[in-house]
Protein backbone atom coordinates (compact mmCIF):
# COMPACT_ATOMS: atom_id res chain seq x y z
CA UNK A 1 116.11 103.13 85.44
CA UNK A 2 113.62 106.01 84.44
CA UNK A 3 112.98 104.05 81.68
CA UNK A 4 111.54 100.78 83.53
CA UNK A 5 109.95 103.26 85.79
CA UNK A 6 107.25 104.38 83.30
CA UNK A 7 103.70 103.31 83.96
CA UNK A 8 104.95 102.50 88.04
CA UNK A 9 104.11 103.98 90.87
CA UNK A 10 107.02 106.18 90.71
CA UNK A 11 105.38 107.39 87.40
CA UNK A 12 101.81 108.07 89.33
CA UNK A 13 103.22 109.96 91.85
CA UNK A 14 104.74 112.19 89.22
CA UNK A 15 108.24 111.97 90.90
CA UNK A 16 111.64 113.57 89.11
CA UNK A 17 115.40 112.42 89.70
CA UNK A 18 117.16 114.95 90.07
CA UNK A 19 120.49 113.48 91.21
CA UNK A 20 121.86 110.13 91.64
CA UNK A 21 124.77 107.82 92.71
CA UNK A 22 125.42 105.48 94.94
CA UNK A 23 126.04 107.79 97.95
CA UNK A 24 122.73 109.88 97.51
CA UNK A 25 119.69 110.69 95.41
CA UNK A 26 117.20 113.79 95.40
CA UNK A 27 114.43 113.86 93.82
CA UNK A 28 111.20 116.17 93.28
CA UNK A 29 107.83 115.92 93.09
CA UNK A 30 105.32 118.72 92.64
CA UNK A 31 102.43 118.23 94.94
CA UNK A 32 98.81 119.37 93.66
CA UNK A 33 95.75 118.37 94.76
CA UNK A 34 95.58 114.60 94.50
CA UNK A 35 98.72 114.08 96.69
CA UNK A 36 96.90 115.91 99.46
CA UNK A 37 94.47 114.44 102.78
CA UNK A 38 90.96 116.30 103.64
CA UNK A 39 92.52 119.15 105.30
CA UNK A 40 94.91 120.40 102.86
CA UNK A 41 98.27 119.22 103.08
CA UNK A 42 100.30 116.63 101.64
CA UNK A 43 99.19 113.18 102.75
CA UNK A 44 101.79 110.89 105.06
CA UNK A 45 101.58 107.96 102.51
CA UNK A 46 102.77 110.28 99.60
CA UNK A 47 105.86 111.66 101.57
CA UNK A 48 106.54 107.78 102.70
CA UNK A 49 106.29 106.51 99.33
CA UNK A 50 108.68 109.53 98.29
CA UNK A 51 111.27 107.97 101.25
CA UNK A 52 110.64 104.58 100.20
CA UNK A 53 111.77 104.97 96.38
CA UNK A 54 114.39 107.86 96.97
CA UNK A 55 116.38 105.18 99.17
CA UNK A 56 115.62 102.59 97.34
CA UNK A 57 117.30 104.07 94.34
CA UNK A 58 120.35 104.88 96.34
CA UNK A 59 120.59 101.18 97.14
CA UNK A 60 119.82 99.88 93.90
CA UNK A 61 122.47 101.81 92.33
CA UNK A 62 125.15 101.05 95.17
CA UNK A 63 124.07 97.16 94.78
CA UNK A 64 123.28 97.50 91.06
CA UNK A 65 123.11 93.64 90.20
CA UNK A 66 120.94 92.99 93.21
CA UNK A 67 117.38 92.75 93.72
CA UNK A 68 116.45 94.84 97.31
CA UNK A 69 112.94 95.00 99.06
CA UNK A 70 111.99 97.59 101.93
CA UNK A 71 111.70 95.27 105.10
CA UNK A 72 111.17 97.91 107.61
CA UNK A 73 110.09 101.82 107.21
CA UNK A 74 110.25 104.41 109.76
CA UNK A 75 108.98 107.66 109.32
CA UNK A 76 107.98 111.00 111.58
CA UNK A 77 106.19 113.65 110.26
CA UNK A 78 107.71 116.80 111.78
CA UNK A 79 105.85 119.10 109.62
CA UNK A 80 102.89 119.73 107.43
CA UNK A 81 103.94 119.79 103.76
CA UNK A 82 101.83 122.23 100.99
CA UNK A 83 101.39 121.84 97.90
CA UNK A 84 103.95 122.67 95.13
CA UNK A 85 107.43 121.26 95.31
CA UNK A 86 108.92 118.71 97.82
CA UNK A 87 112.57 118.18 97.87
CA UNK A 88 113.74 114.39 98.89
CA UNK A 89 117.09 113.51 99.78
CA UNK A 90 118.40 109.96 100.37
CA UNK A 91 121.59 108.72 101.52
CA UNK A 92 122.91 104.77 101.98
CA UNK A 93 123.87 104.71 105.96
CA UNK A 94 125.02 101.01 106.53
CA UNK A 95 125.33 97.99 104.48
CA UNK A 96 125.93 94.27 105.43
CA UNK A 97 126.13 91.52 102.77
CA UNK A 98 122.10 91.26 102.57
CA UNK A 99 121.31 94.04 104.50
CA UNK A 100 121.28 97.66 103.99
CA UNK A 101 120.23 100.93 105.59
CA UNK A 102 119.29 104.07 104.06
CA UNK A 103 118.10 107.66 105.76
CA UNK A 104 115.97 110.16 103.75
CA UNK A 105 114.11 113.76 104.21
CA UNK A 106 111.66 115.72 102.74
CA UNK A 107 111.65 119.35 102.57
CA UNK A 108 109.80 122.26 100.81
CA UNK A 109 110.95 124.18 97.95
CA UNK A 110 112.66 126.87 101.00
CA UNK A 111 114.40 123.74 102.71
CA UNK A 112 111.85 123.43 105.37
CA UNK A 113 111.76 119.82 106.89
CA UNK A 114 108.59 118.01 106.95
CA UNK A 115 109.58 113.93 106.99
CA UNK A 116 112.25 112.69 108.65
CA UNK A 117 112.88 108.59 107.54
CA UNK A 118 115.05 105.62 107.99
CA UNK A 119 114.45 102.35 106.25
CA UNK A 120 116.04 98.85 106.43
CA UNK A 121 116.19 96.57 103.43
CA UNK A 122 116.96 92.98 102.39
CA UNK A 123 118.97 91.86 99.71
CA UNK A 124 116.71 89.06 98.09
């Protein structure tokens, strides 16, 4: 999978696994200036795009000879992120026969909590 994932946007954001199966993933990403908005903290589309590919690993890997697309994303920014290391932890929640959903955070190197975010996705 890390393989197929060179030269993505998983690759561009500079994003590490760190753990994976088909309960839950983690994964890291060290954020330095280019991941950051005008006033200095990490920007909301980085920290959704880390929810978006840390759950959809988790359902790849539970529905391994599927193909899945994100059909809805929720997120809430509870906290400003700075740079240096973000934490992300997914988790499958729910899954149907062509529907899943997934749960994810993202936290600070100290385990503070920054994005909180659910997603719903179709088996296609």
């Amino acid at each position: 999978m890390i393989d197929q994932a060179k030269d993505t946007f998983w690759d561009y954001l500079g994003c590490e696994l760190l753990e994976a199966s088909t309960e839950k993933v983690v994964i890291r990403l060290n954020a330095q200036q280019h991941h950051l908005n005008l006033i200095g903290i990490v920007h909301g589309g980085v920290t959704s795009s880390l929810l978006d590919n840390a759950m959809g690993i988790v359902l790849m890997l539970a529905r391994p000879d599927e193909k899945i697309v994100t059909t809805n994303l929720n997120v809430q920014f509870v906290a400003p992120m700075q740079p240096g290391e973000l934490i992300v932890t997914a988790e499958l929640v729910h899954q149907t026969r062509k529907m899943l959903t997934a749960s994810g955070r993202v936290t600070d190197a100290q385990g503070r909590l920054g994005t909180l975010g659910t997603g719903t996705f179709r088996v296609i």
